[in-house]
N, C-alpha and C. Protein backbone atom coordinates (compact mmCIF):
# COMPACT_ATOMS: atom_id res chain seq x y z
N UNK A 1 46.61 114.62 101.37
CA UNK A 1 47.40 114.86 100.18
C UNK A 1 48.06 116.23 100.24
N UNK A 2 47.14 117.35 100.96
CA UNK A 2 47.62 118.66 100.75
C UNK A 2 49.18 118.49 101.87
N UNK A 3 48.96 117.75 102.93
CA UNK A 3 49.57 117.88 104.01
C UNK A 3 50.85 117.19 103.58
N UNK A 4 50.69 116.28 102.78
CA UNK A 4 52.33 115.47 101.77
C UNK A 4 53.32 116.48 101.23
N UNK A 5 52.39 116.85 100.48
CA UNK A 5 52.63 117.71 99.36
C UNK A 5 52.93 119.48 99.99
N UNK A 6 52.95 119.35 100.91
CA UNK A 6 53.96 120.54 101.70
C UNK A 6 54.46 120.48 102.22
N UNK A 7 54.90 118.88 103.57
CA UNK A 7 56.04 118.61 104.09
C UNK A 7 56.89 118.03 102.67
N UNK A 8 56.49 117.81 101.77
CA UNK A 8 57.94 118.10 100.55
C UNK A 8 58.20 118.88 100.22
N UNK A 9 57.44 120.34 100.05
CA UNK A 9 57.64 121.29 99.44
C UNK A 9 59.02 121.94 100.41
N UNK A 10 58.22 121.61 101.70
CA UNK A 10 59.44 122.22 102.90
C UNK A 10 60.55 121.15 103.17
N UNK A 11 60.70 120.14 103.11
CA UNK A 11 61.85 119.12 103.07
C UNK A 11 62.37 119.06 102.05
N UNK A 12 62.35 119.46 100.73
CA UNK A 12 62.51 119.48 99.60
C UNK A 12 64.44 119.52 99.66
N UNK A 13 64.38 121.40 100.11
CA UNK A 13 65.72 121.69 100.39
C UNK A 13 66.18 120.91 101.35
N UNK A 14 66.01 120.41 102.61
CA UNK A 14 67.29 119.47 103.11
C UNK A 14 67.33 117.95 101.95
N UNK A 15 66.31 117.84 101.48
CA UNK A 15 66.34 116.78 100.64
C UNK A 15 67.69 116.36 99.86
N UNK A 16 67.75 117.94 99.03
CA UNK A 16 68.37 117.76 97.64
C UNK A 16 70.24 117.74 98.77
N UNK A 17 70.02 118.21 99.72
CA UNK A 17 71.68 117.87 100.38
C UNK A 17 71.77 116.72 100.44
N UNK A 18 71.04 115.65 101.40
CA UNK A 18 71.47 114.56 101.54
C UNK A 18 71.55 113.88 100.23
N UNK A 19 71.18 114.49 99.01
CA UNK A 19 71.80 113.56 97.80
C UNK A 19 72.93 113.74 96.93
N UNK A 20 73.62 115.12 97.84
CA UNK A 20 74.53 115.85 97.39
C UNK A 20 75.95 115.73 98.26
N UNK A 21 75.63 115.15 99.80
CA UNK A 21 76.88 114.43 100.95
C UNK A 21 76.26 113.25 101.03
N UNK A 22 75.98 112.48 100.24
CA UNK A 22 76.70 111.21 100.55
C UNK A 22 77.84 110.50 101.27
N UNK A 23 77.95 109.42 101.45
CA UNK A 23 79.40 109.24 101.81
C UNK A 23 79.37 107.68 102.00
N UNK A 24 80.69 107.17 100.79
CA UNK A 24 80.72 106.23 100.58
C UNK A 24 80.93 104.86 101.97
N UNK A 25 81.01 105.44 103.22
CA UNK A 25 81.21 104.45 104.29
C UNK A 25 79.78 104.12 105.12
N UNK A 26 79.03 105.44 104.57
CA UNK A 26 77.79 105.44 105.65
C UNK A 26 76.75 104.22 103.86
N UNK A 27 75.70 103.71 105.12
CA UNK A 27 74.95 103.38 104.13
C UNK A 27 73.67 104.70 104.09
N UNK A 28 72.81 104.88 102.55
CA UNK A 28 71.78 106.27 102.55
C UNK A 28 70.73 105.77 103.41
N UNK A 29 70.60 104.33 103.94
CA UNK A 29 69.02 104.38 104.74
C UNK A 29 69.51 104.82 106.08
N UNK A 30 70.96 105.04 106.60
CA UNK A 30 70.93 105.74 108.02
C UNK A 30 70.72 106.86 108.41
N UNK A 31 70.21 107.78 107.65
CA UNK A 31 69.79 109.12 107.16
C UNK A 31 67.90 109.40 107.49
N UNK A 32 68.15 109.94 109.03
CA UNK A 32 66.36 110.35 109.03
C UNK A 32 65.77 110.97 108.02
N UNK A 33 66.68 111.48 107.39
CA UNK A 33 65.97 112.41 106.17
C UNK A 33 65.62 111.06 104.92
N UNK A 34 66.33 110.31 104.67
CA UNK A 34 66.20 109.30 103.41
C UNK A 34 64.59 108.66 104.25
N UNK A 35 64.43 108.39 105.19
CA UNK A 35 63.09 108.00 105.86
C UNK A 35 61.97 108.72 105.32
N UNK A 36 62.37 109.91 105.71
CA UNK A 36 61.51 110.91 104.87
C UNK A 36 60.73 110.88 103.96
N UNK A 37 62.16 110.90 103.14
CA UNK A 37 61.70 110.61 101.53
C UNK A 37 61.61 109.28 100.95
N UNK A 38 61.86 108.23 101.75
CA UNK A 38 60.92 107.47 101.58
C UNK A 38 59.69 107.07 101.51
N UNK A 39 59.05 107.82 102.85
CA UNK A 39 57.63 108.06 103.27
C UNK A 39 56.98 108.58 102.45
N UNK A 40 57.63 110.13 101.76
CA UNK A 40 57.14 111.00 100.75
C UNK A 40 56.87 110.50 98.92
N UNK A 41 57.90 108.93 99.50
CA UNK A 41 57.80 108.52 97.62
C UNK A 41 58.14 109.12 96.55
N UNK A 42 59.63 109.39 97.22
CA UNK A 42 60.77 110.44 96.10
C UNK A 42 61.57 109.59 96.41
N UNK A 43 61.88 108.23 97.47
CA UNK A 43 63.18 107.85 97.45
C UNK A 43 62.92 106.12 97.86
N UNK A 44 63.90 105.58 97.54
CA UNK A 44 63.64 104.53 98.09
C UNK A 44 64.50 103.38 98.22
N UNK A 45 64.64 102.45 99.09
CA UNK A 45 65.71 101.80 100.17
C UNK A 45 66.52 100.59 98.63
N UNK A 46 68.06 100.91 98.59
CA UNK A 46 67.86 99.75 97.75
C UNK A 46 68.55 98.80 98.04
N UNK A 47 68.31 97.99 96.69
CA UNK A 47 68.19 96.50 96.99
C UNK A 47 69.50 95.86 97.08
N UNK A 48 69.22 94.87 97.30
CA UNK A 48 70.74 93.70 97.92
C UNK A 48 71.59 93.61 96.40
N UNK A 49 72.86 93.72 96.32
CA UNK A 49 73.15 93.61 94.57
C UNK A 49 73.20 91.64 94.54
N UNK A 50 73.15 91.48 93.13
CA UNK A 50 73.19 90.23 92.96
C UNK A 50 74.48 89.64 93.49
N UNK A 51 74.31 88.26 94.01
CA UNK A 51 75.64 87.32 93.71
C UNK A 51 76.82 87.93 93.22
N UNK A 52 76.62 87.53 91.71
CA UNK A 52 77.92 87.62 91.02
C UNK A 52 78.57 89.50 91.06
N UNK A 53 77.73 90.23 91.17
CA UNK A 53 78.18 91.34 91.46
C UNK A 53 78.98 91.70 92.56
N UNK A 54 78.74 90.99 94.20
CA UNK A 54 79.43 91.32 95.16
C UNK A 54 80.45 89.98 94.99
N UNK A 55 80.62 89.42 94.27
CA UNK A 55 81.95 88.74 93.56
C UNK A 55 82.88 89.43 93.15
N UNK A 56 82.15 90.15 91.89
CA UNK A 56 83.28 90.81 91.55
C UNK A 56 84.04 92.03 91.85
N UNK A 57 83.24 92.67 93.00
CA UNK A 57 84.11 94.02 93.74
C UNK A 57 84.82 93.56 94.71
N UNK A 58 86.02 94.32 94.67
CA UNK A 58 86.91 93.93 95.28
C UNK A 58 87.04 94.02 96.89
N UNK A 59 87.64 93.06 97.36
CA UNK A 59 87.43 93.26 98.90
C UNK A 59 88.56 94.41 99.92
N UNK A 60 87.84 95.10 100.74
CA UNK A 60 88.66 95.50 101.51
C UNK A 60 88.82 97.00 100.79
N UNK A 61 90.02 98.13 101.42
CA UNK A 61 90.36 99.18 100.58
C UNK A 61 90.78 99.10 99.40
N UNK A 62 90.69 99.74 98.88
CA UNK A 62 90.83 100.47 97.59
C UNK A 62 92.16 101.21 97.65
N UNK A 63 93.36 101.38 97.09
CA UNK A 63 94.27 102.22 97.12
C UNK A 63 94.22 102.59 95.49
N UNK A 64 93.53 103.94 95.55
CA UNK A 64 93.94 104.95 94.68
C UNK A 64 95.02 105.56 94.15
N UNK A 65 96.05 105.66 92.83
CA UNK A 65 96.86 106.54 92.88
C UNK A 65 96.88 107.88 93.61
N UNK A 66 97.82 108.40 93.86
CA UNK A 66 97.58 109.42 94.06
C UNK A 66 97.43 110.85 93.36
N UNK A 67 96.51 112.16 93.13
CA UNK A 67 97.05 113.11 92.48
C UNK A 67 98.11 112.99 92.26
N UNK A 68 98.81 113.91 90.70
CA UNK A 68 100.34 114.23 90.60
C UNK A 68 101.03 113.13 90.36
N UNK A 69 101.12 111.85 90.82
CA UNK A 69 101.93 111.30 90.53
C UNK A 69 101.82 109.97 88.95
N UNK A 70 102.56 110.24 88.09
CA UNK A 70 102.56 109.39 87.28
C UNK A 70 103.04 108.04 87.11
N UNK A 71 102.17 107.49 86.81
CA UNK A 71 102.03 105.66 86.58
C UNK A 71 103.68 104.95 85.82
N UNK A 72 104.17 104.36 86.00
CA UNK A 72 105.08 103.54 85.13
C UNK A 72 104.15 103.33 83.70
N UNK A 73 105.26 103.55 82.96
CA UNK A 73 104.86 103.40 81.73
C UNK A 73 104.86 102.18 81.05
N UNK A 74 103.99 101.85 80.20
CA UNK A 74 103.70 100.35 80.05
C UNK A 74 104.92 99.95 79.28
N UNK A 75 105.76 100.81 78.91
CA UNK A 75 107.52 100.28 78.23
C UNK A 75 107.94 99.22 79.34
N UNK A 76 107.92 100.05 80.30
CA UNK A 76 108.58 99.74 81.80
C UNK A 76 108.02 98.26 82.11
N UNK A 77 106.76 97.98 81.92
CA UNK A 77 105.99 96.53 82.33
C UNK A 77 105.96 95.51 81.21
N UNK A 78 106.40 96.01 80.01
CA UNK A 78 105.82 95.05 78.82
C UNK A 78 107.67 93.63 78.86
N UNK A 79 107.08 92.72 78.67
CA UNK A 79 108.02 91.82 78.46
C UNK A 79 108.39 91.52 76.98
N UNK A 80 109.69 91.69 77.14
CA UNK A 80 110.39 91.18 76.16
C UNK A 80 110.58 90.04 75.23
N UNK A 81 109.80 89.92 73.87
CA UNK A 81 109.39 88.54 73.23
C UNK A 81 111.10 88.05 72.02
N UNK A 82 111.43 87.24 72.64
CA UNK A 82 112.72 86.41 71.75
C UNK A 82 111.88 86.39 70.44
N UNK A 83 112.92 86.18 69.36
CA UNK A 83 112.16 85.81 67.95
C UNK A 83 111.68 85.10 67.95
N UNK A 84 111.64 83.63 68.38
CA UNK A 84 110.72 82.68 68.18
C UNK A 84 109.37 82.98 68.63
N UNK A 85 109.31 83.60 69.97
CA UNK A 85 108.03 83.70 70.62
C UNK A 85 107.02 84.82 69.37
N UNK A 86 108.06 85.72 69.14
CA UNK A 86 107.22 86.74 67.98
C UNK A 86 106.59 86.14 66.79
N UNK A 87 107.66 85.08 66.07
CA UNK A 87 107.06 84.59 65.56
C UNK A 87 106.21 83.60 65.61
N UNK A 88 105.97 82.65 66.48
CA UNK A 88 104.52 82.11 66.90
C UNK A 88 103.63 83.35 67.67
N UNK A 89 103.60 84.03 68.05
CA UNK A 89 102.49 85.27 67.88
C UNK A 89 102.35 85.60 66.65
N UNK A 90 102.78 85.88 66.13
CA UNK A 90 102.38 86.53 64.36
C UNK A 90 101.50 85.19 63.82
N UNK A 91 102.34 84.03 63.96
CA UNK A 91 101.10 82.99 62.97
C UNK A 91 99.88 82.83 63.89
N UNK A 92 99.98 83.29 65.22
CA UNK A 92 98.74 82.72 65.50
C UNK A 92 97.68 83.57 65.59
N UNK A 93 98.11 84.90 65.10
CA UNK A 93 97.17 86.15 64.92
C UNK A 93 96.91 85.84 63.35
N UNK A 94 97.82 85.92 62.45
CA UNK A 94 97.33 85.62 60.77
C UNK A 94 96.08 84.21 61.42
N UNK A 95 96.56 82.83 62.37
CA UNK A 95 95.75 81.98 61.72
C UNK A 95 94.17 82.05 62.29
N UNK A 96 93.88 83.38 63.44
CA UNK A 96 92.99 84.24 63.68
C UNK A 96 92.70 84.77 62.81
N UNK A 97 93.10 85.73 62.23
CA UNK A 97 92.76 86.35 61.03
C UNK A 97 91.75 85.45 59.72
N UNK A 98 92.74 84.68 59.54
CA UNK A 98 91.92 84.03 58.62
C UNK A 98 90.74 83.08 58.86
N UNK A 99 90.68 82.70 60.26
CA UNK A 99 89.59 81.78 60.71
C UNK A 99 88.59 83.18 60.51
N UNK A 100 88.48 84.09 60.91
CA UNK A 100 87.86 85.56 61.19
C UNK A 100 87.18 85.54 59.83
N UNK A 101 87.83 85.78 58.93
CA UNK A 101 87.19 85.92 57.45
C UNK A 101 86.98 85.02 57.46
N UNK A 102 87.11 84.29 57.12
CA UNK A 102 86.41 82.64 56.27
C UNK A 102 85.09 82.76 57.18
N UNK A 103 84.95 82.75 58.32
CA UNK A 103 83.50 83.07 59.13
C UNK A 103 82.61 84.13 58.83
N UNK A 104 83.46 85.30 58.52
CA UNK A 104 82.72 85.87 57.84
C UNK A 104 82.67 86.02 56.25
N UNK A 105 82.72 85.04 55.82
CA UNK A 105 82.51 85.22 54.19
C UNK A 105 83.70 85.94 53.58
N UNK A 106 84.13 86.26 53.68
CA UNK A 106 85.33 87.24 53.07
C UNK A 106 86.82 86.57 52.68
N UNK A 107 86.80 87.33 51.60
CA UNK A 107 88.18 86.20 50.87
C UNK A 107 89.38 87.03 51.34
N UNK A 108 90.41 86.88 52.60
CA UNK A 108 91.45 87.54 52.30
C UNK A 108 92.57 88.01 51.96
């Protein structure tokens, strides 16, 4: 126990780095040090994510905006609704609305 409890005291500091460089390409169990602290029972290997979770992340890279540069503005993306279309949106939000109250008790 004494002999645990001072190879952590002295692994401690490379410890707290490897939880500080990470790096999102490497996996943390390729890390002799995560072994370590595994052994030591400060760390430990994890688990497979569910199913539906590696469903829903996306495959492949990731393209990030970049710093500095600003997004199109949602003016720029929003489509243009003719009157008719506005007005079947409007009744079908009022006939939301009112299904909404009447469910909840409320006269409106």
């Amino acid at each position: 126990m004494r002999l645990k409890f001072w190879l952590l005291a002295m692994a401690s500091p490379f410890l707290a780095a490897c939880a500080t460089t990470g790096h999102a390409d490497t996996s943390q169990t390729d890390s002799p040090l995560h072994g370590f602290a595994v052994w030591a029972g400060i760390a430990t290997n994890p688990d497979q994510a569910a199913d539906f979770v590696q469903a829903s992340r996306p495959q492949g890279k990731l393209d990030y905006m970049p710093v500095g540069v600003t997004p199109a503005s949602s003016k720029d993306k929003a489509k243009k609704l003719t009157p008719l279309e506005l007005k079947a949106l409007e009744d079908e939000l009022e006939a939301t609305r009112l299904k909404n109250a009447e469910a909840a008790g409320v006269t409106p």
